[in-house]
Protein backbone atom coordinates (compact mmCIF):
# COMPACT_ATOMS: atom_id res chain seq x y z
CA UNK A 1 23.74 -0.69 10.00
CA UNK A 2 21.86 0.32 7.28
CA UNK A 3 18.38 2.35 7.32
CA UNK A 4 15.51 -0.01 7.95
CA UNK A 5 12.31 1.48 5.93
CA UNK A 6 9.77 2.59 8.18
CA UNK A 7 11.06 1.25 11.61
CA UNK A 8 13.75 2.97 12.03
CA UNK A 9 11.99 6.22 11.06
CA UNK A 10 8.99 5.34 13.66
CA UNK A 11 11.73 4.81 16.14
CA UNK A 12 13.44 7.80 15.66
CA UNK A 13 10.06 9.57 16.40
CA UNK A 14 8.76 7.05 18.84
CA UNK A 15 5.55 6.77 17.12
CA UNK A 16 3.57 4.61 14.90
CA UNK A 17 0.93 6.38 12.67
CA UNK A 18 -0.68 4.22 10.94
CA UNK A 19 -3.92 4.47 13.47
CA UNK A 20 -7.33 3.78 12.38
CA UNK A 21 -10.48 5.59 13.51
CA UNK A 22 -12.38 3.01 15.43
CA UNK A 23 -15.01 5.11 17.21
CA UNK A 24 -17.62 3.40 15.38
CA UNK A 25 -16.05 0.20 16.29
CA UNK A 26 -19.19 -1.60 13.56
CA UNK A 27 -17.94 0.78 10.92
CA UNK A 28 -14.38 -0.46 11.19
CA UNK A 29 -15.80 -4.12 11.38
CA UNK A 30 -17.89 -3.85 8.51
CA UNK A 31 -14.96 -2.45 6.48
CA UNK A 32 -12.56 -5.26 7.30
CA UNK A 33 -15.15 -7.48 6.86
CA UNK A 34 -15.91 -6.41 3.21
CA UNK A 35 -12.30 -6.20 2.78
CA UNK A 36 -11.83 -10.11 3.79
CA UNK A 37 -14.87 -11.17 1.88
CA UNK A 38 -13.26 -9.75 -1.33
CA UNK A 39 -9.97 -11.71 -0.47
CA UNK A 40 -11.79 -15.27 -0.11
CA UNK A 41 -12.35 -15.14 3.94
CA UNK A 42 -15.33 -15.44 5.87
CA UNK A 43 -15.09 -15.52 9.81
CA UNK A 44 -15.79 -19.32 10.10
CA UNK A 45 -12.30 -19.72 8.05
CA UNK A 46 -10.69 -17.44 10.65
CA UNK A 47 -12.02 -19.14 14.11
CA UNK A 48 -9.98 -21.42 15.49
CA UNK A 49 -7.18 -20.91 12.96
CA UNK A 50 -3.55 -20.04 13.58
CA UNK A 51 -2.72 -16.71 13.03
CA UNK A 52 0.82 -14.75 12.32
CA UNK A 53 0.76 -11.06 11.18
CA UNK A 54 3.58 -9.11 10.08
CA UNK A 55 3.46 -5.59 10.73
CA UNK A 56 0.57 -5.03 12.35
CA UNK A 57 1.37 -1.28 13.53
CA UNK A 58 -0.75 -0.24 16.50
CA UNK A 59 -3.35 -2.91 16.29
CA UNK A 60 -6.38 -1.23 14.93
CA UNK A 61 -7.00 -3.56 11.78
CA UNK A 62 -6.05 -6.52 13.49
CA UNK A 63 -8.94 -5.98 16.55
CA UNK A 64 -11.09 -7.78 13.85
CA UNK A 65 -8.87 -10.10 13.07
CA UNK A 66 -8.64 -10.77 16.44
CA UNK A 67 -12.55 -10.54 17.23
CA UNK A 68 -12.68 -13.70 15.28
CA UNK A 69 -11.32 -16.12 17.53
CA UNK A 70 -8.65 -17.54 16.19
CA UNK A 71 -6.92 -19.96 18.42
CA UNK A 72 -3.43 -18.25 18.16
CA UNK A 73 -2.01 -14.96 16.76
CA UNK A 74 1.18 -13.64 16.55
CA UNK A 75 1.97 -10.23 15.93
CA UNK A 76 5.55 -9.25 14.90
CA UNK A 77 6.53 -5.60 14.39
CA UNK A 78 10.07 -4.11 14.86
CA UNK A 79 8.59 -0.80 16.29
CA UNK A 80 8.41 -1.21 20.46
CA UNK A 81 5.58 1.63 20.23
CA UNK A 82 3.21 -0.23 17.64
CA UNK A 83 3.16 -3.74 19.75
CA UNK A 84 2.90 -1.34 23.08
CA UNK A 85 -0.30 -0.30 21.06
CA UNK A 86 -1.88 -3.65 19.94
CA UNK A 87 -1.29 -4.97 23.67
CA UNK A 88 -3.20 -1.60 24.88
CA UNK A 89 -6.06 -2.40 22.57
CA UNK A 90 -6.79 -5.88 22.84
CA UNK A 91 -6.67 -5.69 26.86
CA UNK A 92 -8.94 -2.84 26.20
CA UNK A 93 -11.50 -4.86 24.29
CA UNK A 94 -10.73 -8.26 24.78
CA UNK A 95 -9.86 -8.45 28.23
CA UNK A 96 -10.14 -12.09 28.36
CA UNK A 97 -8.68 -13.24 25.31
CA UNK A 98 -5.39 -14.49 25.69
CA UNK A 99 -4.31 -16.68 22.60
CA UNK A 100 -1.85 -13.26 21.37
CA UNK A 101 1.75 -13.35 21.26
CA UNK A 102 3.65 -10.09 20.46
CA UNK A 103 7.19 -10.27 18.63
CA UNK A 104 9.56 -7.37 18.24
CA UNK A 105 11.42 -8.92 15.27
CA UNK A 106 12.03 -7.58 11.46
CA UNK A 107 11.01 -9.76 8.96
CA UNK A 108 14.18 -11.00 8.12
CA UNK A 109 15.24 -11.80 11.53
CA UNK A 110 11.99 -13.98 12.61
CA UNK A 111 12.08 -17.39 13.38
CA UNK A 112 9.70 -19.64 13.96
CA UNK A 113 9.50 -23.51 12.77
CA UNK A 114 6.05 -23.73 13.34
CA UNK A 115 3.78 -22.58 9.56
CA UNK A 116 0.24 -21.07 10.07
CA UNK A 117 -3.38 -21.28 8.46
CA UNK A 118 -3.26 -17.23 7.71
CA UNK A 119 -0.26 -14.68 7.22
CA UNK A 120 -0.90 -11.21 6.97
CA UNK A 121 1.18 -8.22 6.22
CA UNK A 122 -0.35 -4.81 5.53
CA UNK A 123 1.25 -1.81 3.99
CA UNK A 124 4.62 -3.07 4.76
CA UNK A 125 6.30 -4.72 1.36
CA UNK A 126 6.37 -1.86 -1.02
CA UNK A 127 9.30 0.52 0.55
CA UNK A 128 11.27 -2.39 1.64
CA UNK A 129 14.85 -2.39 -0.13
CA UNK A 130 14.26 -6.20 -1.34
CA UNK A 131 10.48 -6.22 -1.37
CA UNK A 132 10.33 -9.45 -2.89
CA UNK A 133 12.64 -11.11 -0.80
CA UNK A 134 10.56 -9.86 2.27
CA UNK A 135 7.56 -11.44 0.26
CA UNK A 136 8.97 -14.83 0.17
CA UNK A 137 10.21 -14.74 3.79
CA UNK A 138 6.64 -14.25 5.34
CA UNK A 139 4.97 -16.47 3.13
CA UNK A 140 6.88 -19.04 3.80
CA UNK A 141 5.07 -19.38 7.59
CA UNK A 142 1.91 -20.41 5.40
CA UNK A 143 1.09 -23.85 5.93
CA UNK A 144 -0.20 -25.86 2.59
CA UNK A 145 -3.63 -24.83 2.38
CA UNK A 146 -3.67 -21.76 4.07
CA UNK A 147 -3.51 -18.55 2.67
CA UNK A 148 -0.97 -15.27 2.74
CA UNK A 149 -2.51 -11.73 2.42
CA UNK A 150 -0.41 -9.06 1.06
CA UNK A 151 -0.60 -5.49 0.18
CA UNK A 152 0.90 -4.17 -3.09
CA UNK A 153 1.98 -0.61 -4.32
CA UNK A 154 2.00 0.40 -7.90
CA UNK A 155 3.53 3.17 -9.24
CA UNK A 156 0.05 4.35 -11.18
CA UNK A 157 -2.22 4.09 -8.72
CA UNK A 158 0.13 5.48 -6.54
CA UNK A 159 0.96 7.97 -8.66
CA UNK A 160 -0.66 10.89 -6.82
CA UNK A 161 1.16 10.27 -3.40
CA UNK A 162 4.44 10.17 -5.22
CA UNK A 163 2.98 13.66 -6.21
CA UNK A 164 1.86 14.87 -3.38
CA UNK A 165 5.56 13.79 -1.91
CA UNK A 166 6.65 16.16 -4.81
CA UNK A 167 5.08 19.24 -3.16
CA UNK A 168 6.08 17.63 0.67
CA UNK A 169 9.52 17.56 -0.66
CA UNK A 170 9.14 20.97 -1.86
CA UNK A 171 7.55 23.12 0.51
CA UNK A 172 9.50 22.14 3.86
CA UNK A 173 13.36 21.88 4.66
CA UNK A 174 14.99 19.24 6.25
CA UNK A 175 16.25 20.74 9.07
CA UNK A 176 13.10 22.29 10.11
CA UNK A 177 11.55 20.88 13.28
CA UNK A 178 9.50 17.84 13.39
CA UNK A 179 5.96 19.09 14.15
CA UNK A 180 7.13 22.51 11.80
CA UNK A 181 6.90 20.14 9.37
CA UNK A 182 3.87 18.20 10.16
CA UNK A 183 2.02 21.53 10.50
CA UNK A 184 2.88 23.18 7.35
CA UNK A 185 2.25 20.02 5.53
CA UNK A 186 -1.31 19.45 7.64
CA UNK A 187 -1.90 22.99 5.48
CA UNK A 188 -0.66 22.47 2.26
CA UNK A 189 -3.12 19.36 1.85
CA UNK A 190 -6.11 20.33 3.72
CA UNK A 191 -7.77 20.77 0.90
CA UNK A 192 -6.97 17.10 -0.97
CA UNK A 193 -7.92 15.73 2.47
CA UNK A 194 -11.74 16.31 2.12
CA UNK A 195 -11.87 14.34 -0.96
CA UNK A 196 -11.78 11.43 0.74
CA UNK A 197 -14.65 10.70 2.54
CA UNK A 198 -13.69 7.42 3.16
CA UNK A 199 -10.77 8.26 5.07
CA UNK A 200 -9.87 6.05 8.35
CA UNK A 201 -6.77 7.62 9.03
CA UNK A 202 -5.85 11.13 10.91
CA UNK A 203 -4.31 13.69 8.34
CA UNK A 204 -1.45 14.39 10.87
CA UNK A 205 -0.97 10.13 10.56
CA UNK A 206 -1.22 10.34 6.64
CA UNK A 207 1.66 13.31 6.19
CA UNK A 208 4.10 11.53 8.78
CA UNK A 209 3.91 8.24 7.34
CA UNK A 210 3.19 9.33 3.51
CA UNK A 211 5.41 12.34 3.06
CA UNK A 212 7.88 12.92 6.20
CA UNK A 213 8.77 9.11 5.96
CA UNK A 214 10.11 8.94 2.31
CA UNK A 215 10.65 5.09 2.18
CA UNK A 216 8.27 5.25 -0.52
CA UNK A 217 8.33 8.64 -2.97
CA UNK A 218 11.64 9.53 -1.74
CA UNK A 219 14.17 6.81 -1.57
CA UNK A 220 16.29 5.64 -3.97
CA UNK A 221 17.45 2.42 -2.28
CA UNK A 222 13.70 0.68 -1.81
CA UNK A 223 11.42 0.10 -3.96
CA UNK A 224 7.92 -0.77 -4.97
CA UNK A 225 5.91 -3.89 -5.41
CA UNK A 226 3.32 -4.10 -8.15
CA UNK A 227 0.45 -6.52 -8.02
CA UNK A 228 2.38 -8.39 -11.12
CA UNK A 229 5.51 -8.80 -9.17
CA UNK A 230 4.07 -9.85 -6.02
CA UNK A 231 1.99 -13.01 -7.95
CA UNK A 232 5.39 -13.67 -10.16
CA UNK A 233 7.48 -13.89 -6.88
CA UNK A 234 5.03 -16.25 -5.31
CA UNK A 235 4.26 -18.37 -8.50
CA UNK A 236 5.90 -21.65 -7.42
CA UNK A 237 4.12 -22.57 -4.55
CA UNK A 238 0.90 -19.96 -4.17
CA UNK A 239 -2.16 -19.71 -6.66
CA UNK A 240 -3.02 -16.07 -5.99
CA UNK A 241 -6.87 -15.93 -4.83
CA UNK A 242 -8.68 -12.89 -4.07
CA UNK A 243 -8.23 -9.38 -3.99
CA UNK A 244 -9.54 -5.54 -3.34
CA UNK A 245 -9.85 -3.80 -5.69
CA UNK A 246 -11.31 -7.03 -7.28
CA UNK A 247 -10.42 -6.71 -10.95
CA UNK A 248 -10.26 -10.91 -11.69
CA UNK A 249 -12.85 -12.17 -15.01
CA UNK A 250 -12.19 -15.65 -15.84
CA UNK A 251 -14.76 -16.77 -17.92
CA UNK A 252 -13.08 -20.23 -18.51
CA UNK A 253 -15.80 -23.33 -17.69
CA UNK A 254 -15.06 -25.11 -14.45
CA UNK A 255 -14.63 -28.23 -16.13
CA UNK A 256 -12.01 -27.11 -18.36
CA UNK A 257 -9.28 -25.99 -15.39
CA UNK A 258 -7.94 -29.07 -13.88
CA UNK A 259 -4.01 -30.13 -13.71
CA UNK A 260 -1.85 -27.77 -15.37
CA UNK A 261 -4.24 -25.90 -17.09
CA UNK A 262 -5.38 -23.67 -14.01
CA UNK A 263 -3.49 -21.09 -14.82
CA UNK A 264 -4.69 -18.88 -11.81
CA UNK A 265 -1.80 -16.44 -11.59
CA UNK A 266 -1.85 -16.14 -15.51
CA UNK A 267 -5.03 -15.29 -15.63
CA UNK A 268 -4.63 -12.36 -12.82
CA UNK A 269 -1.30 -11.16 -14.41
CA UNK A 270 -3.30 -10.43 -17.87
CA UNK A 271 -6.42 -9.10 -16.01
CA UNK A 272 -3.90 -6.88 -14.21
CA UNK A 273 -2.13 -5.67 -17.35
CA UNK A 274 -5.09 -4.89 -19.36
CA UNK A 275 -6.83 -2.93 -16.31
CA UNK A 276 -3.86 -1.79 -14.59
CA UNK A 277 -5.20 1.95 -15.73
CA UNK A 278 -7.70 1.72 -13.23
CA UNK A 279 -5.58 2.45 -10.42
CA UNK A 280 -4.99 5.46 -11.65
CA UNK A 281 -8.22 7.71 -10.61
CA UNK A 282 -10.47 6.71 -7.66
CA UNK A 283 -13.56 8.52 -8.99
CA UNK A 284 -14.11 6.60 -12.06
CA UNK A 285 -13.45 2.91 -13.50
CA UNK A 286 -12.79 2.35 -17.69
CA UNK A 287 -13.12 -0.78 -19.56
CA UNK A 288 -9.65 -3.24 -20.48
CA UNK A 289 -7.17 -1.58 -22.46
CA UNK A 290 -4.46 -3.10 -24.51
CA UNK A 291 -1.88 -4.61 -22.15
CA UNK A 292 1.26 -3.02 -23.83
CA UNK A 293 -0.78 0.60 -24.13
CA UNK A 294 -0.63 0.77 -20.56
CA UNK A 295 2.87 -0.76 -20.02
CA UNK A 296 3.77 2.63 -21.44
CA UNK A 297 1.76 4.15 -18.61
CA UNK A 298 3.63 2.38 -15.77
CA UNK A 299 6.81 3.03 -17.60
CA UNK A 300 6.12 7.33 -17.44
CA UNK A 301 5.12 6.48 -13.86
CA UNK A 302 7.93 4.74 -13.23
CA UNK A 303 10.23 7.18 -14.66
CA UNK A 304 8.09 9.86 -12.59
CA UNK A 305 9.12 7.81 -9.35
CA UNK A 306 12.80 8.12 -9.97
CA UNK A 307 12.87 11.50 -10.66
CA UNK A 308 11.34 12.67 -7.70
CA UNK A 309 13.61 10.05 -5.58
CA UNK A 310 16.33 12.20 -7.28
CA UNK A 311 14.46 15.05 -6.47
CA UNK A 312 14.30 14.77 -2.88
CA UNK A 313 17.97 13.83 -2.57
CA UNK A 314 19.81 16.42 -4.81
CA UNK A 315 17.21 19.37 -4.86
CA UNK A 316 18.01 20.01 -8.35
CA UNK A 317 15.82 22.17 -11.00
CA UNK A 318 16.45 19.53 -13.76
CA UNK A 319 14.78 16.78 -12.07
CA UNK A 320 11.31 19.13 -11.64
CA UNK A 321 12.12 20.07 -15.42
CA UNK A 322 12.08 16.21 -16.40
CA UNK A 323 9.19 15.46 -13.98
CA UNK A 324 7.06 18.31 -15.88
CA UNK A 325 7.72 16.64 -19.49
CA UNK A 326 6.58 13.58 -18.17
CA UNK A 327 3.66 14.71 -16.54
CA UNK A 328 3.06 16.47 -20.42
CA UNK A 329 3.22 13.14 -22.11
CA UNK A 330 1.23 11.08 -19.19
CA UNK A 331 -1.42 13.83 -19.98
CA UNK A 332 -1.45 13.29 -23.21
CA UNK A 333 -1.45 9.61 -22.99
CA UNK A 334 -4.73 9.93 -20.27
CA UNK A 335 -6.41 12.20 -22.26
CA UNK A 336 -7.66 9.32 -24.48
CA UNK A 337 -9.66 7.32 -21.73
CA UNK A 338 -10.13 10.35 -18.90
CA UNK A 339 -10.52 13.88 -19.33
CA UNK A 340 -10.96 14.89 -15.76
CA UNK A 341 -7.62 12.89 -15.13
CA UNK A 342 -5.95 14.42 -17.44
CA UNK A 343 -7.32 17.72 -16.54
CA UNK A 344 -6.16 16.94 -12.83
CA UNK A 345 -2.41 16.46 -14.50
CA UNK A 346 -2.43 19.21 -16.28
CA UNK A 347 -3.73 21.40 -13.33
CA UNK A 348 -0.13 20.03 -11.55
CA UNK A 349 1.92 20.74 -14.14
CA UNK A 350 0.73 24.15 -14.58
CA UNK A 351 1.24 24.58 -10.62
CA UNK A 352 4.69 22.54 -10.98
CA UNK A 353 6.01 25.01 -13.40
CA UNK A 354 5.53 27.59 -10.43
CA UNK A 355 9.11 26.02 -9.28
CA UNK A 356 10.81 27.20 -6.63
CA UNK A 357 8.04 29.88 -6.02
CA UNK A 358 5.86 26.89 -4.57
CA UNK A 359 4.55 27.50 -1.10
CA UNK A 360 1.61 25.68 1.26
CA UNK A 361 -0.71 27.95 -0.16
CA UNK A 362 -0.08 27.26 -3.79
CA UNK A 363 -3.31 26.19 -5.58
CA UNK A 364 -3.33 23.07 -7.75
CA UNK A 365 -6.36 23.30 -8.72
CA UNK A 366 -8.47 20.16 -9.72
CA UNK A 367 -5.28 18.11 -8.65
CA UNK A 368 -6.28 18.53 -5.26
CA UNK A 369 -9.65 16.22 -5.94
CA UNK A 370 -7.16 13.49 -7.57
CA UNK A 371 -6.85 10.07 -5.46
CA UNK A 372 -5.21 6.93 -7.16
CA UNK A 373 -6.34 3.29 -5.92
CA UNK A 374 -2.54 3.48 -3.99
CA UNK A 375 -3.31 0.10 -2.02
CA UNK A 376 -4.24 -2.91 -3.55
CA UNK A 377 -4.36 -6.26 -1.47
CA UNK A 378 -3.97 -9.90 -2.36
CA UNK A 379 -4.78 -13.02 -1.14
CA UNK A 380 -2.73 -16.43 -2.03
CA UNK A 381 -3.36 -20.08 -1.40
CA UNK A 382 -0.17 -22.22 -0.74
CA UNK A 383 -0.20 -24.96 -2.81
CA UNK A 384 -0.60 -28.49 -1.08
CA UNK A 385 2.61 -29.98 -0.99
CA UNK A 386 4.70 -27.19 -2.41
């Protein structure tokens, strides 16, 4: 049977590390609630609803979800250790609350006739070999009304993790030992680590999942799902709603969008286009550009993708050589709206030209400060009757 992205991998290593910090169990509350508020939920929408969420790794995000008090949730997950978490947690801090159901099941396999007031599914689509397909088989457990959260990967604002699974790729050997790995890798990046002070996950977590599992830098067969994609796969029956980072204007009059002039998921596919830049740089946000100007930037970092995918199969000099002249032209290209992005790029390059003399201790420089908006979420409303 074929790989299966990410479970099979977690299997393999009997773990799941996608763990949040929750020792400031109001921290991680107010977070998810923010999060949900910029997606169109409130907790009154959430009580008493019906719940199914795909993926839900070892519980952590979904002990708000479940805090709520919805009057059923499901939680599927193909990974025997992350549903052995979830149950741990929630009998840890819900002791009494017994309206769960746990599911080993992949996506494609579950069944279920019965269709639910929310569907979730976190950081599980992009890396799947048929993303979209996996798209339109969990929201199809939405009842009319309800709504479907998604994640979505882009290849710009995830840009510097396919990087940073560049160096991964580079600096340790596939036949070295399991926590070899992890420990050289917990060194090469100790020092991008600390620019993110918002970080929720362990470091050892974030180079397991993010670099030692290549479902998403480092295989060829899957593939990524871009905010556009996601809200063109759903358009027939889901009017996409909310989402984080919230990048919607619609400056239309209310009394102008009625029948088939709502045009929701138009209007979010050009607001995408013409900000889709943004992603690209955490530390700093830019006014719309033209829509085709940065077409060309998702095509460089598309191209940038597949080289490295190459890379980490074949191990071949020519694919870091073509990697480097994109990163030249992307730096260009950047250049016109960021300087400290495209002083970040350059940094790589000049560190990337180092090849194969590239150890944990090489220095990139200001690269190591450079975080793309990697995760964006999404929130759809299934259309009543459709």
């Amino acid at each position: 049977m074929p790989e299966q992205p990410y479970v099979d991998f977690y299997k393999r290593h009997s773990i799941s590390p996608v763990a949040q910090n929750i020792s400031d169990l109001k921290k991680h509350y107010d977070r998810r609630e923010f999060l949900y508020r910029r997606l169109g939920l409130v907790a009154s929408y959430v009580k008493g609803k019906t719940i199914i969420e795909f993926g839900p790794g070892s519980g952590h995000n979904a002990l708000y979800t479940y805090s709520l008090r919805p009057s059923k949730y499901v939680l599927v997950d193909g990974n025997p250790k992350g549903l052995k978490d979830c149950e741990d947690l929630f009998r840890k801090y819900f002791p009494d609350q017994k309206c769960h159901q746990l599911v080993k099941s992949l996506i494609e396999e579950y069944q279920n006739d019965q269709l639910f007031d929310l569907v979730l599914c976190e950081g599980l689509l992009p890396g799947q070999k048929d993303p979209e397909q996996s798209l339109r088989s969990i929201a199809e457990f939405t009842k009319p009304g309800g709504v479907c959260i998604i994640t979505a990967h882009d290849c710009v604002g995830f840009l510097t993790d396919l990087l940073r699974g560049l160096i991964g790729g580079i600096v340790i050997k596939e036949d070295m030992p399991f926590e070899e790995k992890t420990g050289i890798l917990l060194a090469a990046f100790e020092g991008h680590f600390a620019h993110l002070k918002g970080m929720s996950r362990s470091s050892k977590d974030w180079v397991v999942d993010s670099i030692m599992n290549k479902a998403l830098w480092g295989n060829k067969e899957t593939d990524m799902l871009s905010i556009e994609r996601a809200i063109k796969t759903l358009d027939a029956s889901f009017d996409v709603y909310g989402a984080s980072p919230y990048f919607f204007v619609d400056w239309r009059w209310y009394k102008d969008v009625y029948g088939e002039k709502k045009d929701f998921n138009k209007t979010a596919i050009d607001c995408y286009r013409k900000n889709l830049h943004n992603l690209l740089d955490f530390r700093d946000q830019w006014g719309p550009r033209p829509a085709e100007e940065n077409r060309d930037l998702l095509n460089i970092c598309l191209e940038i993708r597949h080289l490295i995918a190459c890379f980490a199969h074949e191990k071949n000099r020519s694919h870091i050589e073509g990697i480097s002249q994109n990163i030249h032209a992307l730096e260009a290209m950047v250049r016109t709206f960021s300087k400290v992005t495209a002083d970040a790029l350059s940094d790589f390059n000049s560190a990337l030209k180092k090849y194969p003399a590239i150890t944990p201790k090489t220095d990139w420089k200001s690269f190591s400060s450079w975080w793309g908006r990697g995760l964006q979420y999404l929130s759809f409303i299934r259309g009543q009757g459709r």
